[in-house]
Protein backbone atom coordinates (compact mmCIF):
# COMPACT_ATOMS: atom_id res chain seq x y z
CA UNK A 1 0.00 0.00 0.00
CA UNK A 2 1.01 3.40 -0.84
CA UNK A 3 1.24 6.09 1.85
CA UNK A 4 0.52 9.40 0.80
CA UNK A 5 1.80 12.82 2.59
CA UNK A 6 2.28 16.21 1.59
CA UNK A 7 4.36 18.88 3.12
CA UNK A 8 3.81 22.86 3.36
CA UNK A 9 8.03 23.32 3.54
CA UNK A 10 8.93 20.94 0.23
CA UNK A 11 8.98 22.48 -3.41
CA UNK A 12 7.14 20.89 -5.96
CA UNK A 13 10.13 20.19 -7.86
CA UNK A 14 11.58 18.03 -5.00
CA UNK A 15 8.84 16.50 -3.43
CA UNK A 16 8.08 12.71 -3.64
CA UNK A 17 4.37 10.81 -2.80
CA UNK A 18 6.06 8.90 0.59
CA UNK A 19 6.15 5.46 0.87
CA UNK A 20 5.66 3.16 4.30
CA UNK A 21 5.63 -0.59 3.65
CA UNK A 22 2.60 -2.81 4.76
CA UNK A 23 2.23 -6.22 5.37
CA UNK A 24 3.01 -8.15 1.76
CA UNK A 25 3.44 -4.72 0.03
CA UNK A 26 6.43 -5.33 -2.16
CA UNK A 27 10.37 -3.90 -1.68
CA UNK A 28 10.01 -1.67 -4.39
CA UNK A 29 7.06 0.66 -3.54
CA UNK A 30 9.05 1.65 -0.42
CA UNK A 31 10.31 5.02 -0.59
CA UNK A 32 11.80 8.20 2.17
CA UNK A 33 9.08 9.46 3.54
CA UNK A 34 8.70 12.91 3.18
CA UNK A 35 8.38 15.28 6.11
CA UNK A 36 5.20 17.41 7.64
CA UNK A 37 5.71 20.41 9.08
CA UNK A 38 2.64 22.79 9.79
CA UNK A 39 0.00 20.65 8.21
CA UNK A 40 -1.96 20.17 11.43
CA UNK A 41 -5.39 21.31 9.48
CA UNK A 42 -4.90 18.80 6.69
CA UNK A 43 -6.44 15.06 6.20
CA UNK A 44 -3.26 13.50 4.82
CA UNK A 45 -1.07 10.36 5.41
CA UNK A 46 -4.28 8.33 3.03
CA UNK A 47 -2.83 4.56 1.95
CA UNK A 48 -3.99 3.70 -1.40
CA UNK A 49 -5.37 0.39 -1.14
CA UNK A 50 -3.12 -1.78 -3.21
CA UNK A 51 -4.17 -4.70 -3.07
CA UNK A 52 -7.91 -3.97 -4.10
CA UNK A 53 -7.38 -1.10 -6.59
CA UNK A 54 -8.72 -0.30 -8.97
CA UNK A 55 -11.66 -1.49 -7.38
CA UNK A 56 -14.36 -0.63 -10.15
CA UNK A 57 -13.53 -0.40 -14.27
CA UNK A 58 -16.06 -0.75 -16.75
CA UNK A 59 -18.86 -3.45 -17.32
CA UNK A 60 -20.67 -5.12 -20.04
CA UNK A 61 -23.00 -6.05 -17.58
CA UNK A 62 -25.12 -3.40 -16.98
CA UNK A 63 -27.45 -2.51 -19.53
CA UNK A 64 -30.82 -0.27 -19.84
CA UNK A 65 -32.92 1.00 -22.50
CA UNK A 66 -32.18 4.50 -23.36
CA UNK A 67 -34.83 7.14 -23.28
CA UNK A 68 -33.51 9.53 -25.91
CA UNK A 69 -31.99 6.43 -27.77
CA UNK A 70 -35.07 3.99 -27.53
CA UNK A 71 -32.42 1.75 -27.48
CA UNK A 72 -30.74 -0.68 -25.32
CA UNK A 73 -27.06 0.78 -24.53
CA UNK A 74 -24.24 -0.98 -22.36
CA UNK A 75 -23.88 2.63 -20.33
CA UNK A 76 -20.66 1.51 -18.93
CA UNK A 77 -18.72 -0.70 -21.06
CA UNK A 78 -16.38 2.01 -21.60
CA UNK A 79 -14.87 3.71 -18.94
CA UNK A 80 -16.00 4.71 -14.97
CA UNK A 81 -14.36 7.28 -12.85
CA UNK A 82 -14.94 10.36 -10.75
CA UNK A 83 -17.67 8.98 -7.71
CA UNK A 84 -19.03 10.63 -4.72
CA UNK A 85 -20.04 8.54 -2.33
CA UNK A 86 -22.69 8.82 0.70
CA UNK A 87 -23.01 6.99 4.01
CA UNK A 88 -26.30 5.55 4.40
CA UNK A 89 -27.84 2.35 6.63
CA UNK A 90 -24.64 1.03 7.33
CA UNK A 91 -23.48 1.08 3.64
CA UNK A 92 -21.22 3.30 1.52
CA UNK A 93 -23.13 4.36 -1.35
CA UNK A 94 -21.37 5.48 -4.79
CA UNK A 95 -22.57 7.53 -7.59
CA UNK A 96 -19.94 7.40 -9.77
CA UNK A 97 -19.57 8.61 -14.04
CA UNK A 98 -19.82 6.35 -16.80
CA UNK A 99 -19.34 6.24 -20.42
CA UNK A 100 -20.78 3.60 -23.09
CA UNK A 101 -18.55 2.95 -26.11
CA UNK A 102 -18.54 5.36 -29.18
CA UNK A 103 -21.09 4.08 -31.67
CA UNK A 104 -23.21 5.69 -34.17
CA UNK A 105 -25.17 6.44 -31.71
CA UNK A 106 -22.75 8.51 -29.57
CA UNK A 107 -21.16 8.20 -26.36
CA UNK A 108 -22.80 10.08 -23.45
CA UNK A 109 -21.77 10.12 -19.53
CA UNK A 110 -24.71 8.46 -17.25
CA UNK A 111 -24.13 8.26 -12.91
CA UNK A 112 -24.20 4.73 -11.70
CA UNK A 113 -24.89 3.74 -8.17
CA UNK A 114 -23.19 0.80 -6.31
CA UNK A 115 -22.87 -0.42 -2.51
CA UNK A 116 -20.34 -1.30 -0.38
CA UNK A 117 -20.79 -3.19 3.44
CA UNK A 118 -16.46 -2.31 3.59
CA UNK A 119 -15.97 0.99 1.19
CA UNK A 120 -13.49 -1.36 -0.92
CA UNK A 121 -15.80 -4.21 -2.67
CA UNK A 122 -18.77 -2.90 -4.23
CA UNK A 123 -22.10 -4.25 -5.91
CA UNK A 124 -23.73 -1.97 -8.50
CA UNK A 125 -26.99 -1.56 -10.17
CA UNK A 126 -27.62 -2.28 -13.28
CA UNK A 127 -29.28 0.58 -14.66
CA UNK A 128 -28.17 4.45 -14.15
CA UNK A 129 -29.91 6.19 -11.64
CA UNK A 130 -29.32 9.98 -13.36
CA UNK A 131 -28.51 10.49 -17.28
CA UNK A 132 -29.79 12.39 -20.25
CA UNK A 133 -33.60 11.69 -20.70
CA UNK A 134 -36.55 13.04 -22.45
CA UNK A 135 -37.14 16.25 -19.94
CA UNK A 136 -36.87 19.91 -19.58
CA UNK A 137 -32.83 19.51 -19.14
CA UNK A 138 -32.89 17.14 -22.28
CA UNK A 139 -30.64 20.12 -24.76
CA UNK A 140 -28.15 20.65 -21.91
CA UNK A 141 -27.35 16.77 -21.42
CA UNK A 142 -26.87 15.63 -24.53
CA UNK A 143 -23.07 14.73 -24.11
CA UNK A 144 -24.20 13.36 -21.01
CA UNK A 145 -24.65 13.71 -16.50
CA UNK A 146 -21.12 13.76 -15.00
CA UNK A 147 -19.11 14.20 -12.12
CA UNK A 148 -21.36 13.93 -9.48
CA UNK A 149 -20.85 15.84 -5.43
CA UNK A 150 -23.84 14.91 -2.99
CA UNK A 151 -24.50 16.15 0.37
CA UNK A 152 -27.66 15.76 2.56
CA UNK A 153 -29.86 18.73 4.46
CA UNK A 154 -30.86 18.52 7.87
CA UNK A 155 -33.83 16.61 7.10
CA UNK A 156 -32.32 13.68 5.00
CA UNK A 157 -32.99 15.11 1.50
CA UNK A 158 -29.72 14.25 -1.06
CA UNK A 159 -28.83 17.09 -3.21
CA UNK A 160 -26.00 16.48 -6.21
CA UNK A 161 -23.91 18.93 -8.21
CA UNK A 162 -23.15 17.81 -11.39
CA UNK A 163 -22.00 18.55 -14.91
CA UNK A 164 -24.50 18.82 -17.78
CA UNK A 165 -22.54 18.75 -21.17
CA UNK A 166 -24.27 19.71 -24.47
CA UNK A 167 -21.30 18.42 -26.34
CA UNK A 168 -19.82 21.85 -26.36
CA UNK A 169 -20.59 23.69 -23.07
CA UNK A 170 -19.94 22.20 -19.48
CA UNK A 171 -23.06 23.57 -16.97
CA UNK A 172 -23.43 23.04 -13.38
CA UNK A 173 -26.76 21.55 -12.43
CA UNK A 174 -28.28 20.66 -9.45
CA UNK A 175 -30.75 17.36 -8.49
CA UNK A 176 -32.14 16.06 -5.48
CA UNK A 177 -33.13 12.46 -4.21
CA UNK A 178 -34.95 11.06 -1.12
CA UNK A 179 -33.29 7.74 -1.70
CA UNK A 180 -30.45 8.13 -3.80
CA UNK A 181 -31.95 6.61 -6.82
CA UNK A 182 -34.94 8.51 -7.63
CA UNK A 183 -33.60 11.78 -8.49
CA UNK A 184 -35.49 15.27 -9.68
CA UNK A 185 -33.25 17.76 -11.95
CA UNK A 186 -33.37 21.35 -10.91
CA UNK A 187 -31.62 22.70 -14.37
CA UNK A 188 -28.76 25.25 -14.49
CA UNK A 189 -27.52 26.09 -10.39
CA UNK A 190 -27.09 29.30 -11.86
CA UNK A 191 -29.60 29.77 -13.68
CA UNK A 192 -31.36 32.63 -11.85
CA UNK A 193 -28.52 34.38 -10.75
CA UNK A 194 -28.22 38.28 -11.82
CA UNK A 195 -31.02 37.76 -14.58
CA UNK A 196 -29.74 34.64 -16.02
CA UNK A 197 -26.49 35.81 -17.13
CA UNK A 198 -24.56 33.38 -16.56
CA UNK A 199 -26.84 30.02 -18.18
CA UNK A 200 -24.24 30.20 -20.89
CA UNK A 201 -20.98 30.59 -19.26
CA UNK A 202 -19.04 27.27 -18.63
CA UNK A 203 -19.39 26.02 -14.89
CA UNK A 204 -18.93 23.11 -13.21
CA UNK A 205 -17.26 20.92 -9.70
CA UNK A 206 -19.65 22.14 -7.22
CA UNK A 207 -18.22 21.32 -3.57
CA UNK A 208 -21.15 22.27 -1.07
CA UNK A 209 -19.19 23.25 2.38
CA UNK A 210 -20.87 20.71 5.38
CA UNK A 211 -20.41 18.78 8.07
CA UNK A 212 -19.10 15.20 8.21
CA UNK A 213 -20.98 13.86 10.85
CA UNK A 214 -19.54 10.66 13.03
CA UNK A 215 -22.24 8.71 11.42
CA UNK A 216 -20.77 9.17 7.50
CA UNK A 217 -23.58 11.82 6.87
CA UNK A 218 -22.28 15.05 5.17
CA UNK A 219 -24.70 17.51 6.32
CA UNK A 220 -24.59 20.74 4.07
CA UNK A 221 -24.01 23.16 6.49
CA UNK A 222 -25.09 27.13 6.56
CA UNK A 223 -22.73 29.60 7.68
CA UNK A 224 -24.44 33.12 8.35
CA UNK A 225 -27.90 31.73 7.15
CA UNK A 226 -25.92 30.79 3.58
CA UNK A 227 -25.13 27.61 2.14
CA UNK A 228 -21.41 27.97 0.09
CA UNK A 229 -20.43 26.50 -2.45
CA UNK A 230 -16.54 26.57 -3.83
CA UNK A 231 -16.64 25.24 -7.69
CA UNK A 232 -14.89 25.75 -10.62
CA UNK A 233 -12.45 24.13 -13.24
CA UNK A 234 -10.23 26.88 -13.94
CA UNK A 235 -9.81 28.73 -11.00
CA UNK A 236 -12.35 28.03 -7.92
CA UNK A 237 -14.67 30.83 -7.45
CA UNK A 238 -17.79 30.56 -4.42
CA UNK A 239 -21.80 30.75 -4.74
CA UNK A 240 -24.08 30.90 -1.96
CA UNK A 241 -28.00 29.39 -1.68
CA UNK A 242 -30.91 29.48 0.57
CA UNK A 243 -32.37 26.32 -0.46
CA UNK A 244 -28.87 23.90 -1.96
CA UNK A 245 -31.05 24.20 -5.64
CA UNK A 246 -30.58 28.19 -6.32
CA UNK A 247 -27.07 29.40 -6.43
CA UNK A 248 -25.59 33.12 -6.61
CA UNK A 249 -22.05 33.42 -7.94
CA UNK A 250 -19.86 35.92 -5.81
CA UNK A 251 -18.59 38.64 -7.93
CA UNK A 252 -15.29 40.77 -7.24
CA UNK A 253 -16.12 44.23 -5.21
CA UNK A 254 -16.11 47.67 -7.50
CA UNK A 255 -11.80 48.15 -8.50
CA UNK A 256 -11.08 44.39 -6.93
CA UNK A 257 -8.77 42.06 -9.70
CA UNK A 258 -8.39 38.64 -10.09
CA UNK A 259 -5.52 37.39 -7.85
CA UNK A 260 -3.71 35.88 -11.13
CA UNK A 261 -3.96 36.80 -14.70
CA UNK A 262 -7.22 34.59 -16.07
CA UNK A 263 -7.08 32.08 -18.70
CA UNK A 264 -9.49 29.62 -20.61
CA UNK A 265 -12.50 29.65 -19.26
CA UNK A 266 -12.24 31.89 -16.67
CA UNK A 267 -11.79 34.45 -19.40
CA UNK A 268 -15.64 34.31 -19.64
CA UNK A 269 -16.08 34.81 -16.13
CA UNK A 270 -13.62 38.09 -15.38
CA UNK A 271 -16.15 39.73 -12.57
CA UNK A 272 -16.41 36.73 -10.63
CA UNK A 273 -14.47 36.21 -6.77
CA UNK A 274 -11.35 33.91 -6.92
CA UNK A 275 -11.09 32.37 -3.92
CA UNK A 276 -8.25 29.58 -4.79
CA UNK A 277 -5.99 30.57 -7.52
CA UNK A 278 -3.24 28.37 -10.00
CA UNK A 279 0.03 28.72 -9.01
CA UNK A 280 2.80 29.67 -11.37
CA UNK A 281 5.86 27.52 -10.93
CA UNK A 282 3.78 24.60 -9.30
CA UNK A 283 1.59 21.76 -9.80
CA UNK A 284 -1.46 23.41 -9.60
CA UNK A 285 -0.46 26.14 -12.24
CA UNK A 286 -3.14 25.28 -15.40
CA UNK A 287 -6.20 24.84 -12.90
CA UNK A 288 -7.69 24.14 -10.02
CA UNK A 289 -10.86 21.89 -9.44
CA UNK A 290 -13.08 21.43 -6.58
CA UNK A 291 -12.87 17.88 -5.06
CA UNK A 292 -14.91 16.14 -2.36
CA UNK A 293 -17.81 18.22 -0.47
CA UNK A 294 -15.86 21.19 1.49
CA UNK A 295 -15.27 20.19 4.78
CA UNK A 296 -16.42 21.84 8.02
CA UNK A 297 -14.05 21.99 11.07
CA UNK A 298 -13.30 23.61 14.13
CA UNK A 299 -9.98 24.80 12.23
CA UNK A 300 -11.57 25.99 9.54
CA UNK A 301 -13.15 24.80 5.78
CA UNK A 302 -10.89 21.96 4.40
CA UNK A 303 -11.34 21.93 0.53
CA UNK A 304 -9.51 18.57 -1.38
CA UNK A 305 -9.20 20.10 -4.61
CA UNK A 306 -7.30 18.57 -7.90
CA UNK A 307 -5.00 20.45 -10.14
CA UNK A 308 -3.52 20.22 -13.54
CA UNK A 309 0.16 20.85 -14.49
CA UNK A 310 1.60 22.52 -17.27
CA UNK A 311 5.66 21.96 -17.00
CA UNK A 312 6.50 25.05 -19.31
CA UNK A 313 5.10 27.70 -16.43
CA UNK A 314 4.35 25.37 -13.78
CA UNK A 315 6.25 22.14 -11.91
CA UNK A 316 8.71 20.74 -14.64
CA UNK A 317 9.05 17.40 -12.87
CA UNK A 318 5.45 16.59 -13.52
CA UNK A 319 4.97 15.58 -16.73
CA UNK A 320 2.08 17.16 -19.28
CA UNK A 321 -1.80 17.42 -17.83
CA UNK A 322 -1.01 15.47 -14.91
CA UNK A 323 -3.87 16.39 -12.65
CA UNK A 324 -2.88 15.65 -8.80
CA UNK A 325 -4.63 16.25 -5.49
CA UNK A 326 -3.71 19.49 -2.60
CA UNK A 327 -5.80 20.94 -0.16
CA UNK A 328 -6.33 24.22 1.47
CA UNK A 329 -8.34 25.79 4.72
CA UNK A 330 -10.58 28.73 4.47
CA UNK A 331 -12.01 30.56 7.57
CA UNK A 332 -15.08 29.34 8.80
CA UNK A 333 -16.61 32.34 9.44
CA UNK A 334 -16.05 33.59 6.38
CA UNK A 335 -15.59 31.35 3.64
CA UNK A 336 -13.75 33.77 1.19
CA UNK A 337 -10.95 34.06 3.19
CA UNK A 338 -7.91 31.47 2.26
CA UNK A 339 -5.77 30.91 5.86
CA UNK A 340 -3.50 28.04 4.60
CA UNK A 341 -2.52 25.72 1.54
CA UNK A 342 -0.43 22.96 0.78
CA UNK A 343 2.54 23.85 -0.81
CA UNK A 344 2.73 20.62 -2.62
CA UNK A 345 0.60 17.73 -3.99
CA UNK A 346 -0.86 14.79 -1.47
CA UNK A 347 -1.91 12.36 -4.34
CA UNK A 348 -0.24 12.19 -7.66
CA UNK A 349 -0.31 9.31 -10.12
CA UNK A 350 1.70 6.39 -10.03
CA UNK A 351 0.24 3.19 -11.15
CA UNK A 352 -0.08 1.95 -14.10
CA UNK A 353 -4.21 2.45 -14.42
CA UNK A 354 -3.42 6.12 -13.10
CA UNK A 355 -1.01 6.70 -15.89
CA UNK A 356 -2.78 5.44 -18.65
CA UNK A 357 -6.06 5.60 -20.07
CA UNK A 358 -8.98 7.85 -21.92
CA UNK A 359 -6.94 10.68 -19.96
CA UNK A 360 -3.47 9.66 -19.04
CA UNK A 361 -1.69 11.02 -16.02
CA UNK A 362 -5.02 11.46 -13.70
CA UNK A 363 -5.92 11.29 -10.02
CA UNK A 364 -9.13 12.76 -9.36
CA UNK A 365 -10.41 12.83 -6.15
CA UNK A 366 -14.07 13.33 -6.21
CA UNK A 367 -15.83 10.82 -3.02
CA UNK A 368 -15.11 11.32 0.91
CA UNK A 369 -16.18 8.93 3.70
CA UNK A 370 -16.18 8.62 7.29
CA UNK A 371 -17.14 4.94 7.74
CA UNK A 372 -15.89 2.57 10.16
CA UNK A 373 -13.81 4.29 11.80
CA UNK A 374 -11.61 5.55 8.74
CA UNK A 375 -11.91 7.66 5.97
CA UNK A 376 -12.52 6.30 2.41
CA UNK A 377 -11.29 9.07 -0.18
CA UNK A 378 -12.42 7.70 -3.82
CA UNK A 379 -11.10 9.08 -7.01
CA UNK A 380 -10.99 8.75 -10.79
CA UNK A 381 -7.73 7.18 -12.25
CA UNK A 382 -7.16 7.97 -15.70
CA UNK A 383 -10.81 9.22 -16.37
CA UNK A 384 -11.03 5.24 -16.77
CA UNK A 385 -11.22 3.39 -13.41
CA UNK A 386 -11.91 3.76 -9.92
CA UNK A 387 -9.62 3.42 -6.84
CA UNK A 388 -9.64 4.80 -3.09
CA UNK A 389 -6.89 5.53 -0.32
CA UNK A 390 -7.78 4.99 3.61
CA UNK A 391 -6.35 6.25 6.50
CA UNK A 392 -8.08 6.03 10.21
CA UNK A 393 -10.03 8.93 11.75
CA UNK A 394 -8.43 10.36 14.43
């Protein structure tokens, strides 16, 4: 098994993903472990479960007739990554992307649900429980329902984040689900924000800030009568909501700039609040994504968020588009305000299935649990299969 650590006082450039040897794990995935020094907010020190992962690739199994397609489509004999996963009755519960094979017919991205009674060996369904159907969403989902974040209210009531792709334009949408499998789209999160003006900007990654309970619930949790949101592909930018379906973008105060100079599709987005930058000269220097739900804590808001590299202005001893994982703390009184960051990566590929795939180079965390006593962080390798890391809760 592979222990992962991340340090606040190592460059990018030098730092290593640490090693520590477990039972049968073989002499050469031991490594120096690398030093942590003023990392006391962080969840780090995760084991990626060896000798299970990946623990879910695609299926020829599962099969259902398509709405749109009135036909019957293997929905994820392709690939299937990028899961969040929820806590309920004693079970681990993942919603996790898949793709069907190109055809004639197209591919599209569907979310799959599966169970777990030990977070590593899981039993899915055999029909998609949210994908592109004959509705009032139908001309925003065409390419598909991806990426999925879900949190619970107070009362019990699952709400997912999710990307809608036309085939062109990424959207952030919003659903919610009494049981997990039954789920009612709410359309664009943004979509009645400042007159509707920003339905046709690209969004996506929506990481509702909440409480993990000691049960495995995450609670979405308000903080001065607001639910937050952190989200964002390019750089991460914050919404708030009354009700987890309705979501206003925070905007930059009259003479404020952008903390770095914007690119891509944050270009389309120039009045908007960053809240978590790229960093020139470092792993996280072509974007930043929002990861698992953002974490409440007496220390502050913990946000696992991935990054891309780009070695020509960012870390040259990453290699092209490899996306690894960091985190950073945000008050949590006041969710705009960054106290602390990770200096360097906790997760980065190095397996073989991380390496290579539809997307080579790719860890993408996405799913985290508190179940049993540990915490179960899932994540996409190589937009192709899934894996997950453990460490105990302390």
């Amino acid at each position: 098994m592979l222990a992962l650590l991340a340090s606040c006082n190592s460059s990018p450039s030098t730092a290593t993903v640490a090693t520590a040897p477990s039972a049968g794990a073989p002499a050469d995935t031991a490594a120096m472990a690398t030093a942590v020094s003023g990392n006391d907010w962080a969840l780090l020190n995760f084991t990626k479960v060896d000798s299970a992962n990946p623990i879910m690739g695609p299926s020829a199994v599962g099969k259902f007739t398509d709405p749109v397609l009135k036909r019957t489509v293997l929905w994820e004999e392709k690939d299937v990554f990028n899961p969040a996963v929820v806590v309920r009755d004693g079970k681990v519960y993942m919603l996790y992307r898949a793709e069907n094979k190109i055809t004639t017919f197209g591919k599209a991205s569907r979310v799959g649900l599966a169970s777990s009674t030990d977070g590593v060996h899981f039993a899915r369904e055999a029909a998609p429980v949210l994908y592109p159907a004959n509705d009032a969403q139908k001309k925003y989902e065409t390419g598909g329902t991806e990426d999925p974040r879900v949190v619970e209210d107070a009362k019990g009531t699952y709400y997912m984040t999710y990307t809608a792709y036309d085939g062109k334009l990424a959207r952030l949408h919003v659903a919610s689900s009494p049981d997990l499998r039954h789920w009612t789209k709410y359309g664009n999160a943004f979509a009645q924000a400042d007159g509707g003006k920003y339905l046709g900007k690209w969004s996506k990654s929506g990481s509702i800030v909440s409480t993990y309970e000691p049960d495995g619930r995450i609670v979405a949790t308000k903080i001065k009568g607001k639910y937050w949101m952190y989200w964002g592909d390019a750089q991460i930018w914050l919404a708030t909501s009354d009700d987890l379906i309705h979501w206003t973008p925070l905007e930059m105060a009259p003479g404020e700039k952008p903390p770095v100079p914007l690119r891509d599709q944050a270009l389309t987005l120039p009045n908007l609040k960053v809240v978590l930058p790229t960093r020139a000269g470092k792993f996280d220097s072509d974007l930043v994504e929002s990861g698992p739900p953002a974490m409440l804590t007496d220390q502050g808001i913990r946000l696992i968020y991935n990054s891309r590299n780009v070695p020509s202005f960012g870390d040259k001893s990453l290699p092209e588009g490899t996306y690894t994982a960091a985190q950073a703390l945000f008050d949590k009184n006041d969710p705009t305000k960054l106290l602390q960051r990770t200096d360097t990566y906790f997760m980065r590929p190095d397996k073989p299935y991380e390496k290579t795939g539809q997307v080579n180079q790719v860890v993408f965390l996405e799913g985290l649990a508190r179940y049993k006593s540990n915490w179960f962080l899932y994540y996409g390798t190589a937009d192709s299969k899934i894996a997950v890391a453990t460490r105990p809760v302390e």
